[in-house]
PDB file of N, CA and C in Angstrom:
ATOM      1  N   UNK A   1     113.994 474.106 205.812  1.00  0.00           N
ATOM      2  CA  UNK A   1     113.411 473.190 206.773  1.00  0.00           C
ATOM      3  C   UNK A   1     112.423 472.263 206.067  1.00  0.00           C
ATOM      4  N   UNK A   2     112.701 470.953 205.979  1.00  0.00           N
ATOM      5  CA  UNK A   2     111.774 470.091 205.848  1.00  0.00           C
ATOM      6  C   UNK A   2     110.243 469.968 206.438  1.00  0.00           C
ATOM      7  N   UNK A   3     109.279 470.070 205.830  1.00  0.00           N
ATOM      8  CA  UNK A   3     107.832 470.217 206.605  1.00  0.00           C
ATOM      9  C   UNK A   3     106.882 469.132 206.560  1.00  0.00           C
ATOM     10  N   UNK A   4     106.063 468.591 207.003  1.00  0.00           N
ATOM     11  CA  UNK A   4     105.340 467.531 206.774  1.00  0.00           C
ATOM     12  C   UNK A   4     104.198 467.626 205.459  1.00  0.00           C
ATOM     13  N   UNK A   5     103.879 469.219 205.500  1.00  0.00           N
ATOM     14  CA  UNK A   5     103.112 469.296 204.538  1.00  0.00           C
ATOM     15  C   UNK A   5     103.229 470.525 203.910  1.00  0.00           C
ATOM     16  N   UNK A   6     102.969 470.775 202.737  1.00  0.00           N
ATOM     17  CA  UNK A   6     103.313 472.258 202.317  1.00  0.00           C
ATOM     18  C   UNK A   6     101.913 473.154 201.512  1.00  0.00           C
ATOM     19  N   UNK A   7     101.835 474.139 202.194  1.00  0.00           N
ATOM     20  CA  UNK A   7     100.471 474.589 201.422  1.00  0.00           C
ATOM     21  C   UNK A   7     101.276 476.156 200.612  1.00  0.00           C
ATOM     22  N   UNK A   8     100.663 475.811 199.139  1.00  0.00           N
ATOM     23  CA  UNK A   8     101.237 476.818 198.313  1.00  0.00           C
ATOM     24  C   UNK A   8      99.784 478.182 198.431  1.00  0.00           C
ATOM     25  N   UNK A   9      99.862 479.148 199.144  1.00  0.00           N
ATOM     26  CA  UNK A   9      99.251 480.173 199.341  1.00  0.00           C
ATOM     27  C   UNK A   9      99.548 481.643 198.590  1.00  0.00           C
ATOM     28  N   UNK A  10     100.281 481.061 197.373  1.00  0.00           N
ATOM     29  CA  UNK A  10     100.616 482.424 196.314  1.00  0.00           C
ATOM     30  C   UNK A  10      99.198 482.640 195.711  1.00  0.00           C
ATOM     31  N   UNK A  11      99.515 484.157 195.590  1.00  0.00           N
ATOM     32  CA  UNK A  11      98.224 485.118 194.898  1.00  0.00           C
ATOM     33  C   UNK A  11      96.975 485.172 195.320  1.00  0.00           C
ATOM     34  N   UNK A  12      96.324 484.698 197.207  1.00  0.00           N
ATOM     35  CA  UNK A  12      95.938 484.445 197.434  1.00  0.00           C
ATOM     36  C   UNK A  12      95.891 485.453 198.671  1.00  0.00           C
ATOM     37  N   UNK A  13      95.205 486.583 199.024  1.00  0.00           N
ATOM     38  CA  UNK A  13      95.249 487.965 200.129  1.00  0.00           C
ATOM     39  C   UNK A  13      94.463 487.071 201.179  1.00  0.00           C
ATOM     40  N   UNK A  14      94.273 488.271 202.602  1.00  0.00           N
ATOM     41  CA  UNK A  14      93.626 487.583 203.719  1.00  0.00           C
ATOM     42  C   UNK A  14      92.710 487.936 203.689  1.00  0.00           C
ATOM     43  N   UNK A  15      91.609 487.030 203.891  1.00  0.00           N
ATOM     44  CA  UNK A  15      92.073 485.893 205.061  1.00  0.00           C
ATOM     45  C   UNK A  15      92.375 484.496 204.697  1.00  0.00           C
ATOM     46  N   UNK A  16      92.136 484.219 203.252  1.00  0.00           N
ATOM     47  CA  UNK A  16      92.702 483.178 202.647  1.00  0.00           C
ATOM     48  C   UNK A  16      93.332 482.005 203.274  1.00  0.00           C
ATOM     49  N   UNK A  17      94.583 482.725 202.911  1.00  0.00           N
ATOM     50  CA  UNK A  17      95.860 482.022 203.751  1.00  0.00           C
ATOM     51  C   UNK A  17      95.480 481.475 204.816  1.00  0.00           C
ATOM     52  N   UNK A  18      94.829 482.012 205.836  1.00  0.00           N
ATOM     53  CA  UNK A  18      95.053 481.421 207.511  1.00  0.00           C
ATOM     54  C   UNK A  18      93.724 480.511 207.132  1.00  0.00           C
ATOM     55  N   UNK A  19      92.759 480.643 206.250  1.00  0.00           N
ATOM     56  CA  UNK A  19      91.822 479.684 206.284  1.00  0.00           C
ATOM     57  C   UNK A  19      91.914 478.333 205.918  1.00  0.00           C
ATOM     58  N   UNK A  20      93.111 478.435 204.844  1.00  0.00           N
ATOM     59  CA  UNK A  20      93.342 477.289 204.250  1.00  0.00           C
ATOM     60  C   UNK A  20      94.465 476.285 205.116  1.00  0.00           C
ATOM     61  N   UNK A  21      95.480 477.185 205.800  1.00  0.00           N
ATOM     62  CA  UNK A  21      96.440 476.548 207.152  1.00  0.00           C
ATOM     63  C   UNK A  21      95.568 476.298 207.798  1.00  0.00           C
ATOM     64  N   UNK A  22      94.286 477.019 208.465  1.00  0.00           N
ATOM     65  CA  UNK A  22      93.666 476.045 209.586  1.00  0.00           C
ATOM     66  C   UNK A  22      93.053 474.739 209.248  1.00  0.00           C
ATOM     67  N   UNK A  23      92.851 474.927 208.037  1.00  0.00           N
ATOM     68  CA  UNK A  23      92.071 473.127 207.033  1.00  0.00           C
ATOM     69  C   UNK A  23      92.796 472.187 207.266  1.00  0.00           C
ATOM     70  N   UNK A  24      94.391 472.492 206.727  1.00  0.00           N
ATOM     71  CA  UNK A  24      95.261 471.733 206.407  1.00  0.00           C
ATOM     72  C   UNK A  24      95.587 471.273 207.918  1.00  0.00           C
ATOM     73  N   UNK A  25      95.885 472.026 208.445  1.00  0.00           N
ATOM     74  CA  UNK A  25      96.655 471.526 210.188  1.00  0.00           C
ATOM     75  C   UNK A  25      94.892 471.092 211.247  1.00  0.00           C
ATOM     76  N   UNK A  26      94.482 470.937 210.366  1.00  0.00           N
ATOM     77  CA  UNK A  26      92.500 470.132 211.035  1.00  0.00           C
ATOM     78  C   UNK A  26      93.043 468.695 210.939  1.00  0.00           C
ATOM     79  N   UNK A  27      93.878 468.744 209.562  1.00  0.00           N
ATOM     80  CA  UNK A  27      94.200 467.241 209.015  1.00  0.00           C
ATOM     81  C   UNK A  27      95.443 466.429 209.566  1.00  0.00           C
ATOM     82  N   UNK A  28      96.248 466.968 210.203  1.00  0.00           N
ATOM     83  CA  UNK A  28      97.067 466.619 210.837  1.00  0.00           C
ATOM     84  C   UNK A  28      97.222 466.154 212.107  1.00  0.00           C
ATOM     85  N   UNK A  29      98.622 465.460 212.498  1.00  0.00           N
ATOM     86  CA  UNK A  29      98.575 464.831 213.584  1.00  0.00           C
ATOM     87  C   UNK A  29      99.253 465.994 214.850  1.00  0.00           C
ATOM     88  N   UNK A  30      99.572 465.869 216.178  1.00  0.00           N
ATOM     89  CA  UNK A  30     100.201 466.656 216.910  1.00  0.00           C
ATOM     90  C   UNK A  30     101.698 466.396 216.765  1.00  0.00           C
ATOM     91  N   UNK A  31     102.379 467.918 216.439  1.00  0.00           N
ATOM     92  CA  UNK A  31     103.388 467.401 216.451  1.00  0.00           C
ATOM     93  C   UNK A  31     104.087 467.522 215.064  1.00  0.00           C
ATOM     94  N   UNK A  32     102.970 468.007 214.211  1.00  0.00           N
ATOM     95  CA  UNK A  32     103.560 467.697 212.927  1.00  0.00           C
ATOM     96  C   UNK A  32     104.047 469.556 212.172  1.00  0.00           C
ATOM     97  N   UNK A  33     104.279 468.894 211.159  1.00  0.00           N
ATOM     98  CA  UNK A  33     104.532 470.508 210.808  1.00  0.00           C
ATOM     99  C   UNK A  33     103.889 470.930 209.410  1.00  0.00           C
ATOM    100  N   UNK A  34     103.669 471.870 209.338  1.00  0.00           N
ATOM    101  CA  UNK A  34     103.012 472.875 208.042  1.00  0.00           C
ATOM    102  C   UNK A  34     103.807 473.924 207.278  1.00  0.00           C
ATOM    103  N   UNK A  35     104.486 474.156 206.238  1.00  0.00           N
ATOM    104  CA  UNK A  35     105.312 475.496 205.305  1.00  0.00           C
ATOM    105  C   UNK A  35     104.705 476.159 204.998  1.00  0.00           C
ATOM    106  N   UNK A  36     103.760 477.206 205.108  1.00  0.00           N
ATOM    107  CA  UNK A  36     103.153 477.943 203.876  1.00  0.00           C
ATOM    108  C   UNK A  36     103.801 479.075 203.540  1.00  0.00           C
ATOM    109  N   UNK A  37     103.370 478.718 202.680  1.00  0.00           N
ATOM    110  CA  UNK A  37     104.220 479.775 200.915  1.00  0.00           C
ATOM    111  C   UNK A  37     103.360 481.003 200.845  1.00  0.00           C
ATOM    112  N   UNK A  38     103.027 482.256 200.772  1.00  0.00           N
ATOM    113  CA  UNK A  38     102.037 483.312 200.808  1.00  0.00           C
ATOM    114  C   UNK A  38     103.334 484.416 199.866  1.00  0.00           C
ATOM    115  N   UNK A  39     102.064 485.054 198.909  1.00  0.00           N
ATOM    116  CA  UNK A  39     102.960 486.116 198.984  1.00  0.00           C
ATOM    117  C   UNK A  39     102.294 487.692 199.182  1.00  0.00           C
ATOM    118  N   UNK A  40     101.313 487.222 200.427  1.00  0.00           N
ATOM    119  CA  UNK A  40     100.842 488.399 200.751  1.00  0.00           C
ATOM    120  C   UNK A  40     101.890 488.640 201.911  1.00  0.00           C
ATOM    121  N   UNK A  41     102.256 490.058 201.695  1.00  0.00           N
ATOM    122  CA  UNK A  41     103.466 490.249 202.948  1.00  0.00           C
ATOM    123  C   UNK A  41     102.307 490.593 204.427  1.00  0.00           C
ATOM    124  N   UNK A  42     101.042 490.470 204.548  1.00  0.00           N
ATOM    125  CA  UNK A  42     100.570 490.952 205.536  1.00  0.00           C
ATOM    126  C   UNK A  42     100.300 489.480 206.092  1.00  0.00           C
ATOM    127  N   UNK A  43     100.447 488.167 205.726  1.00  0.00           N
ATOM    128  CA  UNK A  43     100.835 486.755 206.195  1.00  0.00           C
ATOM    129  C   UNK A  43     101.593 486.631 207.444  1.00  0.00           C
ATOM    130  N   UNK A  44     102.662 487.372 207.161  1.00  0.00           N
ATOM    131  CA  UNK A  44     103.447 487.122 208.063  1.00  0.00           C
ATOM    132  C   UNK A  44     103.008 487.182 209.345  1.00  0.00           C
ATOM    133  N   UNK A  45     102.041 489.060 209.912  1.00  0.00           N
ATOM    134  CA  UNK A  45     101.694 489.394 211.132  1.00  0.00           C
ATOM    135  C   UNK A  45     100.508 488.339 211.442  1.00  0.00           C
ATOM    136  N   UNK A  46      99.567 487.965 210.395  1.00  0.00           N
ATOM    137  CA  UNK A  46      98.128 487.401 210.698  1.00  0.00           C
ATOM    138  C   UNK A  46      99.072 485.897 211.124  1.00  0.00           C
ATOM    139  N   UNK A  47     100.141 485.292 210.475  1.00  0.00           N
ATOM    140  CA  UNK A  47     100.341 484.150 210.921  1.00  0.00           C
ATOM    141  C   UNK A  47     101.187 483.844 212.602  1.00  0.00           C
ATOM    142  N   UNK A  48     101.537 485.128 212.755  1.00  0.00           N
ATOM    143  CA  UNK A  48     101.989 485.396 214.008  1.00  0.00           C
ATOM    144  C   UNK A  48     100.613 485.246 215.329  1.00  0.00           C
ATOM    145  N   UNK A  49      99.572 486.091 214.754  1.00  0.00           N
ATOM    146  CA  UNK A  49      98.583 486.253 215.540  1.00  0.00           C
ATOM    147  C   UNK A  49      97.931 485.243 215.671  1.00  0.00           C
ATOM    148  N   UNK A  50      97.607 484.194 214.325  1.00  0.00           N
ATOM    149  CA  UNK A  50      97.340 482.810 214.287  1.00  0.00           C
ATOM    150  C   UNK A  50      97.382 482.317 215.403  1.00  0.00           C
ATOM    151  N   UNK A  51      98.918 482.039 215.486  1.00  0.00           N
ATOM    152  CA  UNK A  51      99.559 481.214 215.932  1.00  0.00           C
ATOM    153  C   UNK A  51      99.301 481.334 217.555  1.00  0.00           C
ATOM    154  N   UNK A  52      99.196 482.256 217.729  1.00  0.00           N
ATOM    155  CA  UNK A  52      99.199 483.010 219.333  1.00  0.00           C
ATOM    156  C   UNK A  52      97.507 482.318 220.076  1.00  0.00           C
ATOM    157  N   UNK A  53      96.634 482.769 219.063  1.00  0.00           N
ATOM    158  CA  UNK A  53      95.431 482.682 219.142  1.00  0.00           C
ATOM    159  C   UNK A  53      95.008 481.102 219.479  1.00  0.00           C
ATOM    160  N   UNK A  54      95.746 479.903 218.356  1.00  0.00           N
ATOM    161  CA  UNK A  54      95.459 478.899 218.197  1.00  0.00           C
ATOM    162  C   UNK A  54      96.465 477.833 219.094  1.00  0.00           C
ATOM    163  N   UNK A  55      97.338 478.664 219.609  1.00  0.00           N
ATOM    164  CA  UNK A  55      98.305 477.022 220.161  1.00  0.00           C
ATOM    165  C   UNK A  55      99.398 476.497 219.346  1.00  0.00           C
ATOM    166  N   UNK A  56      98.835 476.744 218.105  1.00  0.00           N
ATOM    167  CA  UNK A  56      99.950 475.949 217.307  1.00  0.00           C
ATOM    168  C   UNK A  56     101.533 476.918 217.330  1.00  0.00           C
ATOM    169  N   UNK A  57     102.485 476.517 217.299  1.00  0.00           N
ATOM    170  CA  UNK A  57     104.240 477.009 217.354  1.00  0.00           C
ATOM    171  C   UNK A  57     104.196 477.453 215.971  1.00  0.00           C
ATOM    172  N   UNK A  58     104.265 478.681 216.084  1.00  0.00           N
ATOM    173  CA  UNK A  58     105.201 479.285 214.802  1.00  0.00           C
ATOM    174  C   UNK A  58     106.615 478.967 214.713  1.00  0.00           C
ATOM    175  N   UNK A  59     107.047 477.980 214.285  1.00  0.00           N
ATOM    176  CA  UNK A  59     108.459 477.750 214.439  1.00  0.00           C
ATOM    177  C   UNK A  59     108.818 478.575 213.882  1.00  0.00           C
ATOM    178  N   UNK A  60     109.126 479.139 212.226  1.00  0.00           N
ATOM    179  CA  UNK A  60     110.000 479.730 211.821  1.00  0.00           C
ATOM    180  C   UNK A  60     109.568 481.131 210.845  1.00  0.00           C
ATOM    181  N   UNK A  61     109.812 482.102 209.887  1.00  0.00           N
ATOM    182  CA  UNK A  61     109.127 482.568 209.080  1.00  0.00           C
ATOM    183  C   UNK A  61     110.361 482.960 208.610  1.00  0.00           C
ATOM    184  N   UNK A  62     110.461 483.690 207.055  1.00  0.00           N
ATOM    185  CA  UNK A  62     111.414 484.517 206.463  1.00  0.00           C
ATOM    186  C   UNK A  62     110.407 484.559 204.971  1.00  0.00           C
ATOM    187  N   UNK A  63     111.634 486.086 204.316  1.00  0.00           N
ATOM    188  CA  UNK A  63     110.793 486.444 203.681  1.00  0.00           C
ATOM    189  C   UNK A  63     111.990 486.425 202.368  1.00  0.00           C
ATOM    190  N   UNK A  64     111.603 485.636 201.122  1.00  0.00           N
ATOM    191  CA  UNK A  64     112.783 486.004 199.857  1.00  0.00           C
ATOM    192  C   UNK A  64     112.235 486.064 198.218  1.00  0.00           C
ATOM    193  N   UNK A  65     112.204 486.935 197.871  1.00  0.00           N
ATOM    194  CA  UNK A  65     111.879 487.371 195.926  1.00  0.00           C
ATOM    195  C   UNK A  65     110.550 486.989 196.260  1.00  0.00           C
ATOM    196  N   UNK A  66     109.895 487.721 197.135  1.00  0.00           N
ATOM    197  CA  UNK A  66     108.261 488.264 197.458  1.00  0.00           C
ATOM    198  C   UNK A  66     107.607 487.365 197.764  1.00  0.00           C
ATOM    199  N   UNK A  67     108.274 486.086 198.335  1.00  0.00           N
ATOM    200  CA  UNK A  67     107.599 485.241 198.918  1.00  0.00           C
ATOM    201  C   UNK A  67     108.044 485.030 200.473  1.00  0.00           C
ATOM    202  N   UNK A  68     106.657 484.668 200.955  1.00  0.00           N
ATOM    203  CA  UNK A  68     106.958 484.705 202.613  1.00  0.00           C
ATOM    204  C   UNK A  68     106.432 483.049 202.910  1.00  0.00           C
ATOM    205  N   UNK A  69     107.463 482.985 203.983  1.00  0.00           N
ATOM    206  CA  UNK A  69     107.143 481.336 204.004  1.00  0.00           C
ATOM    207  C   UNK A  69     106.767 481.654 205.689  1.00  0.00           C
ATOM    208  N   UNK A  70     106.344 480.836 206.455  1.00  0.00           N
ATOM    209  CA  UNK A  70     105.592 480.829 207.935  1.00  0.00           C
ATOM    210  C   UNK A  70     105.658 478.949 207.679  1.00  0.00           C
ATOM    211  N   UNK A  71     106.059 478.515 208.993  1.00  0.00           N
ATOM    212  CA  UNK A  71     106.100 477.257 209.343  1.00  0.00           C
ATOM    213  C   UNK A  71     105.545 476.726 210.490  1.00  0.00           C
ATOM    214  N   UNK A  72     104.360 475.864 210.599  1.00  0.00           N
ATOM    215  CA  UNK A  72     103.794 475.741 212.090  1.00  0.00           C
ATOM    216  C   UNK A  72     103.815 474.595 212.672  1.00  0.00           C
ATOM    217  N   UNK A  73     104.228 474.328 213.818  1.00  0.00           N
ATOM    218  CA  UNK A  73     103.806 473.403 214.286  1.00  0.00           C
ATOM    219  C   UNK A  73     102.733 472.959 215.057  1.00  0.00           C
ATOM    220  N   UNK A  74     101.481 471.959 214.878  1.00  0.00           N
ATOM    221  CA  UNK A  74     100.291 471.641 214.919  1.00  0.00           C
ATOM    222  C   UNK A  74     100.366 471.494 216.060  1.00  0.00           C
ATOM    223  N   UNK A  75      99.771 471.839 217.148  1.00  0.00           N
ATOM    224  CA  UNK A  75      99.350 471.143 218.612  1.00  0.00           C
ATOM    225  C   UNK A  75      99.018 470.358 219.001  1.00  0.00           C
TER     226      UNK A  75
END
Protein backbone atom coordinates (compact mmCIF):
# COMPACT_ATOMS: atom_id res chain seq x y z
CA UNK A 1 0.00 0.00 0.00
CA UNK A 2 1.18 3.28 -0.98
CA UNK A 3 1.29 5.81 2.14
CA UNK A 4 1.59 9.46 2.25
CA UNK A 5 4.29 9.28 4.66
CA UNK A 6 6.48 6.64 6.06
CA UNK A 7 8.01 6.59 9.51
CA UNK A 8 10.93 4.03 9.86
CA UNK A 9 10.42 2.89 13.70
CA UNK A 10 13.14 -0.07 13.63
CA UNK A 11 15.09 -0.74 16.90
CA UNK A 12 13.08 1.54 18.59
CA UNK A 13 10.67 -0.35 21.87
CA UNK A 14 7.50 1.42 23.45
CA UNK A 15 6.48 3.86 23.72
CA UNK A 16 8.65 5.22 21.06
CA UNK A 17 6.87 4.20 18.17
CA UNK A 18 3.36 5.64 19.03
CA UNK A 19 5.21 8.88 20.07
CA UNK A 20 6.82 9.46 17.03
CA UNK A 21 3.31 8.39 14.77
CA UNK A 22 1.51 10.85 16.91
CA UNK A 23 4.28 13.77 15.73
CA UNK A 24 4.18 12.70 12.36
CA UNK A 25 0.19 12.43 11.86
CA UNK A 26 0.21 16.25 14.16
CA UNK A 27 1.76 17.11 10.67
CA UNK A 28 -0.64 15.96 8.47
CA UNK A 29 -3.68 16.68 6.67
CA UNK A 30 -7.24 14.67 7.24
CA UNK A 31 -7.45 12.00 5.30
CA UNK A 32 -4.04 11.23 4.75
CA UNK A 33 -2.11 8.22 5.50
CA UNK A 34 0.96 7.07 7.68
CA UNK A 35 3.20 3.27 7.22
CA UNK A 36 5.11 2.63 10.16
CA UNK A 37 7.82 0.19 10.05
CA UNK A 38 8.46 -1.10 13.95
CA UNK A 39 10.11 -4.04 14.78
CA UNK A 40 8.88 -4.19 18.14
CA UNK A 41 6.22 -7.00 17.80
CA UNK A 42 4.32 -5.36 20.84
CA UNK A 43 3.53 -2.27 18.02
CA UNK A 44 1.16 -4.00 16.66
CA UNK A 45 -1.42 -4.22 19.98
CA UNK A 46 -0.28 -0.47 21.23
CA UNK A 47 -1.04 0.60 17.51
CA UNK A 48 -4.38 -1.03 17.65
CA UNK A 49 -5.13 0.70 20.99
CA UNK A 50 -3.72 3.95 19.44
CA UNK A 51 -5.83 3.94 17.05
CA UNK A 52 -9.04 3.22 19.08
CA UNK A 53 -8.06 5.87 21.61
CA UNK A 54 -7.22 8.60 18.95
CA UNK A 55 -9.79 8.43 15.98
CA UNK A 56 -7.37 7.84 13.56
CA UNK A 57 -8.30 4.29 11.10
CA UNK A 58 -5.97 1.64 11.43
CA UNK A 59 -6.34 0.66 7.97
CA UNK A 60 -4.06 -2.14 7.67
CA UNK A 61 -1.14 -4.07 9.68
CA UNK A 62 0.97 -7.33 8.81
CA UNK A 63 3.87 -8.73 10.04
CA UNK A 64 7.17 -10.15 7.62
CA UNK A 65 11.23 -11.08 8.49
CA UNK A 66 10.52 -9.25 12.01
CA UNK A 67 9.17 -6.36 10.78
CA UNK A 68 5.69 -5.09 11.55
CA UNK A 69 4.21 -2.49 9.45
CA UNK A 70 0.69 -0.62 10.95
CA UNK A 71 -0.87 1.93 8.49
CA UNK A 72 -3.09 4.89 9.68
CA UNK A 73 -5.29 6.92 8.53
CA UNK A 74 -5.20 10.59 10.08
CA UNK A 75 -8.62 12.02 11.10
Amino acid sequence: MNADKELDARGLNCPLPILKAKKALADMHSGQTLRVVCTDAGSMRDFQAFARQTGNELIEQSSAAGEHISVLKRR
